[in-house]
C-alpha atoms as a PDB file:
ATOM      1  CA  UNK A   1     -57.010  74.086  33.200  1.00  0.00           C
ATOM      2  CA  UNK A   2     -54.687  76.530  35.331  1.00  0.00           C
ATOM      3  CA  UNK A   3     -55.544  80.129  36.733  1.00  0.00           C
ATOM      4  CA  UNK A   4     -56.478  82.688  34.154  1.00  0.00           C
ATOM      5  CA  UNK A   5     -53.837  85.369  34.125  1.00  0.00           C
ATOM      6  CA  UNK A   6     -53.724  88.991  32.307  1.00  0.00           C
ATOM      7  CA  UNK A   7     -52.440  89.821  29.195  1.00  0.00           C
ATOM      8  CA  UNK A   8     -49.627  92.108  31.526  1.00  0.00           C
ATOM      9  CA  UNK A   9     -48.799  88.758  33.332  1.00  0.00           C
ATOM     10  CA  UNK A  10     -48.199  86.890  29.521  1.00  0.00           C
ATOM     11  CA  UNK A  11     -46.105  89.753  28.705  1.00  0.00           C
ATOM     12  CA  UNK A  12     -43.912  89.282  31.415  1.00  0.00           C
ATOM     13  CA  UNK A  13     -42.481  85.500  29.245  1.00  0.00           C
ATOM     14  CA  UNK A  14     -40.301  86.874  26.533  1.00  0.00           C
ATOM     15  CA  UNK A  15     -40.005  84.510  24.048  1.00  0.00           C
ATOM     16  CA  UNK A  16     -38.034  85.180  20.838  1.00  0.00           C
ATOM     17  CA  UNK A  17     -37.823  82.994  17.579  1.00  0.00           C
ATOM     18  CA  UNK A  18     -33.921  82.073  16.886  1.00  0.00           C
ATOM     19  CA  UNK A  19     -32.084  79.865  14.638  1.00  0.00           C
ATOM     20  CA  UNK A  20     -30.216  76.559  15.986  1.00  0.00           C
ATOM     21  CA  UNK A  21     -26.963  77.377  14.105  1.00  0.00           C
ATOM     22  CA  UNK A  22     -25.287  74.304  15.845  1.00  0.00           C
ATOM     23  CA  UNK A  23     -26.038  70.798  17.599  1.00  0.00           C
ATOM     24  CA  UNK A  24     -23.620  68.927  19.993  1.00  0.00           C
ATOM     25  CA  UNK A  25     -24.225  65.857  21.661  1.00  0.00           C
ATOM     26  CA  UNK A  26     -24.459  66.122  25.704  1.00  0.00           C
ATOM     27  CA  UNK A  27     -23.580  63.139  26.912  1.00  0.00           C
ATOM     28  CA  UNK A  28     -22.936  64.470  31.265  1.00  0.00           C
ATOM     29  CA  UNK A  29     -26.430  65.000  30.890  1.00  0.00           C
ATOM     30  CA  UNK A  30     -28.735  62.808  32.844  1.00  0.00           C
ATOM     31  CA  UNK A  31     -31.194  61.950  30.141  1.00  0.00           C
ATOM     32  CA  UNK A  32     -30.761  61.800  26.248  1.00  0.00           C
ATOM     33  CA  UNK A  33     -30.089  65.673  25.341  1.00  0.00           C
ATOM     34  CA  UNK A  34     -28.257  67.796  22.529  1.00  0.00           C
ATOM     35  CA  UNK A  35     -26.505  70.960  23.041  1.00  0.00           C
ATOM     36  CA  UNK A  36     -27.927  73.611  21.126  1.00  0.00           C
ATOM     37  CA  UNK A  37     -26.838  77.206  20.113  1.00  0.00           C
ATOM     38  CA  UNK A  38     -29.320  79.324  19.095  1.00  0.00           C
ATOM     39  CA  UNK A  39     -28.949  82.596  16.999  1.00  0.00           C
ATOM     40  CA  UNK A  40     -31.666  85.387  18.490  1.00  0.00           C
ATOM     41  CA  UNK A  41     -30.152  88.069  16.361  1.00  0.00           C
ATOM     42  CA  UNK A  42     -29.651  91.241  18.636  1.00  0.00           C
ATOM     43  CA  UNK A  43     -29.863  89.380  21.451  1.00  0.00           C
ATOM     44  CA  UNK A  44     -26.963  86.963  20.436  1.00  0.00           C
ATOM     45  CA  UNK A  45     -25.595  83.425  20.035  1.00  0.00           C
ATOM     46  CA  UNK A  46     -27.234  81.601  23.083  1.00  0.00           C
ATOM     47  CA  UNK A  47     -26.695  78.502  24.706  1.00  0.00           C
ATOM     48  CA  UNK A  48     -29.382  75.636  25.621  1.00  0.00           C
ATOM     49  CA  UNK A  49     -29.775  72.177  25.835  1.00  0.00           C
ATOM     50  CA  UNK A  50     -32.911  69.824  25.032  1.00  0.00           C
ATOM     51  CA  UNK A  51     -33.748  66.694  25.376  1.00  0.00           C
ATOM     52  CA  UNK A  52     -35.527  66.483  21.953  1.00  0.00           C
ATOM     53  CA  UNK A  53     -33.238  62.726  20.494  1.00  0.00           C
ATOM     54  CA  UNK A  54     -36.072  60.922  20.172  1.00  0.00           C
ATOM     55  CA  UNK A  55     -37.489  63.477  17.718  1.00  0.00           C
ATOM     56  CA  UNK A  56     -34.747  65.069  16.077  1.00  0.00           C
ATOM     57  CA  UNK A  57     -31.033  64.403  14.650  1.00  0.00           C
ATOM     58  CA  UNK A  58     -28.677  66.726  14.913  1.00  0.00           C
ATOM     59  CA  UNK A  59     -28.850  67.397  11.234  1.00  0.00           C
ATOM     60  CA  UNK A  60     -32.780  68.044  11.079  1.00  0.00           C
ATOM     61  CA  UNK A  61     -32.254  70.572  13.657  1.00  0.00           C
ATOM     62  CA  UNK A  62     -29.292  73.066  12.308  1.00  0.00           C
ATOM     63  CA  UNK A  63     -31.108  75.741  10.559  1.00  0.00           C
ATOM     64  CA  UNK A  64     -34.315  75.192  12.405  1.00  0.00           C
ATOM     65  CA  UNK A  65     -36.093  78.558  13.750  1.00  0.00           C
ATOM     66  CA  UNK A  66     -37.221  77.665  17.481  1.00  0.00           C
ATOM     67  CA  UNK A  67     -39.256  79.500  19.945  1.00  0.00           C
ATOM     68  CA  UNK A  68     -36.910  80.188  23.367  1.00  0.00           C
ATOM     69  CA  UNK A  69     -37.845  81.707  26.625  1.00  0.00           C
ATOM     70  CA  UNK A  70     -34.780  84.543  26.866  1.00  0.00           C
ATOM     71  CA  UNK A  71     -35.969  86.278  30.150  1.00  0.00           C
ATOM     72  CA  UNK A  72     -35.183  83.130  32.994  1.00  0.00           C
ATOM     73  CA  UNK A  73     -32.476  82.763  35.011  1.00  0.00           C
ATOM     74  CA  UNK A  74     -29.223  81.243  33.225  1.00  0.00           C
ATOM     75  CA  UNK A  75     -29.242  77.775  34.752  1.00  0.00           C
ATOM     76  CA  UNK A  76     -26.515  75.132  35.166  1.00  0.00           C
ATOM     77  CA  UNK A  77     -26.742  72.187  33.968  1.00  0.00           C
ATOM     78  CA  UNK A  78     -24.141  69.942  34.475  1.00  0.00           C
ATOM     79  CA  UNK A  79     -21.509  71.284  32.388  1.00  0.00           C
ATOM     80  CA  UNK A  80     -23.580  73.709  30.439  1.00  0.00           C
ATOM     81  CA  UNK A  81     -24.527  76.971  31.445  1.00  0.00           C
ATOM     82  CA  UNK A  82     -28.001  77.272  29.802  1.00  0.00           C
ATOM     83  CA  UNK A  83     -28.832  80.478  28.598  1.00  0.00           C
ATOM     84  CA  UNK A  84     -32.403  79.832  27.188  1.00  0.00           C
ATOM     85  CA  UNK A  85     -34.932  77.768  27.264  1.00  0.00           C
ATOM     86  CA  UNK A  86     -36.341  76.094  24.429  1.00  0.00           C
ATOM     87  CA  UNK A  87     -39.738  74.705  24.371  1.00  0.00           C
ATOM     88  CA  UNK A  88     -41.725  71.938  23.262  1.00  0.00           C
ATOM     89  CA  UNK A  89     -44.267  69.838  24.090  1.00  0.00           C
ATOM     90  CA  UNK A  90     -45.066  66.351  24.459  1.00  0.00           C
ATOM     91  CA  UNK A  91     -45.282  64.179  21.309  1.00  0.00           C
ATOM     92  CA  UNK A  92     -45.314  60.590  20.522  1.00  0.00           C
ATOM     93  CA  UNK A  93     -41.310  59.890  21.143  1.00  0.00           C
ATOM     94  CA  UNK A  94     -40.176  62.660  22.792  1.00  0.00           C
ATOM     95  CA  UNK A  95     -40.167  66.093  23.252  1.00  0.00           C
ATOM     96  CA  UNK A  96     -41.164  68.261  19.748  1.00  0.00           C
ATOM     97  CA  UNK A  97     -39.859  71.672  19.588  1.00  0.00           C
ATOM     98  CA  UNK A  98     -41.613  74.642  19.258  1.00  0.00           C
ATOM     99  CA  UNK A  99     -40.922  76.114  15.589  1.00  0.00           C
ATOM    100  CA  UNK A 100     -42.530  78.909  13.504  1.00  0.00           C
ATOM    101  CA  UNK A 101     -44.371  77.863  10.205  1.00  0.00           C
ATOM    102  CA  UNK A 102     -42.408  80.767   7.819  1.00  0.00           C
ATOM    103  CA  UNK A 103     -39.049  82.114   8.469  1.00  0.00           C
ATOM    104  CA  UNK A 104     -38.885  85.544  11.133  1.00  0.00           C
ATOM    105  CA  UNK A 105     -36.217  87.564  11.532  1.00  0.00           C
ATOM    106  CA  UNK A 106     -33.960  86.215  14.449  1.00  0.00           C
ATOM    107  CA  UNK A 107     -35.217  87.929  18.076  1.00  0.00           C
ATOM    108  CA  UNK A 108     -38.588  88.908  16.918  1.00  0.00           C
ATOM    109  CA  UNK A 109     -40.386  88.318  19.937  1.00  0.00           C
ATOM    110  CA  UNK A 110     -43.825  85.755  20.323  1.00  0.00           C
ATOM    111  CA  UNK A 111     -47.501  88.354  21.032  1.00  0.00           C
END
């Protein structure tokens, strides 16, 4: 179990719902990985890559509402300046993203 934080400190993670609106393969990255733009409505088309192959084809993914971290840093990674990140955790191939269970509007943010 980690440290217990406040509810202010959870607040500080803005994460958004968006739509994947479309899937690239990334093949400079290091490890199996799609490109991914995401559509967070007022927030805008975003880029973001994940490494979710083992799970997912390219087709099951477009149209897919995802959960993103909008509030890092952008990072770099190789060619691919990542906007967002998307998460996921662990399954039984690979990396399962995090999705909502009925359609949001795009940007509405996770409390």
């Amino acid at each position: 179990m980690t440290e217990t934080i406040e509810y202010g400190d959870f607040r500080k993670v803005d994460l958004r719902v968006g739509t994947i609106i479309e899937v690239e393969n990334f093949p400079e990255a290091r490890n199996p990985t799609y490109k991914l733009k995401i559509d967070l409505g007022d927030l805008g088309i975003k880029k973001s890559s994940a490494q979710v192959t083992e799970e997912y084809s390219k087709e099951e993914l477009v149209g897919k509402q995802v959960v993103c971290v909008v509030n890092f840093p952008k990072k770099q990674i190789g060619p691919l300046m990542s906007e967002v990140l998307t998460t996921g955790f662990d399954g039984e191939k690979g990396v399962v993203i995090t999705t909502v269970d009925k359609k949001v509007k795009n940007g509405m943010r996770l409390y």
